[in-house]
Protein backbone atom coordinates (compact mmCIF):
# COMPACT_ATOMS: atom_id res chain seq x y z
CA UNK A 1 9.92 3.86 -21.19
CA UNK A 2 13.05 5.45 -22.93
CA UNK A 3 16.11 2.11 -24.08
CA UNK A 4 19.44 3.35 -23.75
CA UNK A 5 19.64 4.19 -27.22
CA UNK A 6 16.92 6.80 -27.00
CA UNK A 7 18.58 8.36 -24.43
CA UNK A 8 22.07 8.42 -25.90
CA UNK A 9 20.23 9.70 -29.38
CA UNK A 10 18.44 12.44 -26.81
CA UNK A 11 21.71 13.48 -25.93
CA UNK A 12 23.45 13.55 -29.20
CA UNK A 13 20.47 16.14 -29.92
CA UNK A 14 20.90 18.60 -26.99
CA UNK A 15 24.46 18.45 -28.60
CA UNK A 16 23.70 19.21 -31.71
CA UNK A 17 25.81 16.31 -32.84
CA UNK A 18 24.67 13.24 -34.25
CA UNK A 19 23.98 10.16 -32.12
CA UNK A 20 27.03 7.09 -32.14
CA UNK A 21 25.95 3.99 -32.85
CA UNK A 22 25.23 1.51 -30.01
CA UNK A 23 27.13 -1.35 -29.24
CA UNK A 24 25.89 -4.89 -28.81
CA UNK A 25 23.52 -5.78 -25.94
CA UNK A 26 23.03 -1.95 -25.99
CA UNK A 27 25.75 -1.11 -24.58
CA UNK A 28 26.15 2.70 -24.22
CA UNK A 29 29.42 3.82 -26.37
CA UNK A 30 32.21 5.47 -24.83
CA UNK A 31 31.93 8.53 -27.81
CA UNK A 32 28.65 9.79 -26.37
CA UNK A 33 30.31 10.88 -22.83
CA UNK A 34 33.36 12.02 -25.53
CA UNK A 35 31.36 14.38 -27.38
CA UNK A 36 29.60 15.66 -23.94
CA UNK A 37 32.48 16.54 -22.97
CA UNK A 38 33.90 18.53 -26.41
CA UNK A 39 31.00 19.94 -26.87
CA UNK A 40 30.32 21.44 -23.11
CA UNK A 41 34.37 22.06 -22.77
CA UNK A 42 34.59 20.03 -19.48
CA UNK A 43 37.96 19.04 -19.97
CA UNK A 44 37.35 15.32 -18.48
CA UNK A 45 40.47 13.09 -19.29
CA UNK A 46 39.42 11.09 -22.13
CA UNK A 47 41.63 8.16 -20.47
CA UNK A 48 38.86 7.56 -17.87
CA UNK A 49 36.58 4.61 -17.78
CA UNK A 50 32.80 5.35 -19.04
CA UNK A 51 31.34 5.43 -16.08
CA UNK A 52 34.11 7.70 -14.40
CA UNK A 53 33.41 10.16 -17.26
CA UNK A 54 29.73 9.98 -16.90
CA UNK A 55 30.20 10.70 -12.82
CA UNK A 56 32.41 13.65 -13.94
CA UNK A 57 29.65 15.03 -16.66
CA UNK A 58 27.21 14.62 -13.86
CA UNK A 59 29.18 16.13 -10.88
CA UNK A 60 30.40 19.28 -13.15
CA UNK A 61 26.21 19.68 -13.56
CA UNK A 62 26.12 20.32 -9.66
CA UNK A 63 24.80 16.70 -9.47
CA UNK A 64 25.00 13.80 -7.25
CA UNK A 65 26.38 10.49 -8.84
CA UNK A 66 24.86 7.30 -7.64
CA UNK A 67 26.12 3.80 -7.29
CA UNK A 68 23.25 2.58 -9.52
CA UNK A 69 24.22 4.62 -11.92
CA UNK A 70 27.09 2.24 -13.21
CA UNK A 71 27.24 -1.29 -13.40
CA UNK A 72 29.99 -3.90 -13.16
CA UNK A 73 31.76 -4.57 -16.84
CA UNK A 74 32.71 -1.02 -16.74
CA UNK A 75 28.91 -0.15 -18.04
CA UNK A 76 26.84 3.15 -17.42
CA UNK A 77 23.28 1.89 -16.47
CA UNK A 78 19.84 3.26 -17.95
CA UNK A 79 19.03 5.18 -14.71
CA UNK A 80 23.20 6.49 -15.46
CA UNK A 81 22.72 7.72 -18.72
CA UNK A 82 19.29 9.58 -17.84
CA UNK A 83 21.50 11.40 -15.35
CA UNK A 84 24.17 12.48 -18.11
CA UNK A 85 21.20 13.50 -20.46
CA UNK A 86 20.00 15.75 -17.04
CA UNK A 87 23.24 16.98 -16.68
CA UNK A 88 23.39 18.43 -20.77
CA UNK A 89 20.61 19.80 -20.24
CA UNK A 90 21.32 21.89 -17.26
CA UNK A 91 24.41 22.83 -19.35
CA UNK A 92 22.80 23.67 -22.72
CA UNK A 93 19.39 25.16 -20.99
């Protein structure tokens, strides 16, 4: 089963950029939804909280966002992040 990190580090390689560190407790860091959206030229307001930017990254895909996808603290959750890494995908395929 993929950790957070391997799917932020999955990510930073569809990208083509390299992967931000994680923060403690893995927390996912707010640079990886950052660089999703430089790199793909969404044009998400950088202001937003991480999992508002995540919903956006997956919603400009064609997705649906779920509300296990984010989890209180202002936190994306593992399930969250595998969406994000779906949505680059359908972008860089």
């Amino acid at each position: 089963m993929s950790t957070k990190a391997d799917i932020v580090w999955d990510i930073a390689i569809k990208l083509g950029v390299e992967a931000p560190k994680m923060s403690t407790g893995s927390t996912e860091p707010r640079e990886i939804f950052e660089m999703v959206n430089d790199r793909l030229g969404l044009g998400i307001d950088s202001r937003l909280t991480k999992p508002d930017m995540a919903r956006q990254i997956v919603e400009a895909a064609g997705m649906t966002w779920n509300a296990h996808y984010e989890s209180s603290g202002g936190t994306v959750t593992k399930v969250g992040l595998a969406a994000v890494l779906e949505a680059v995908e359908h972008f860089v395929a």
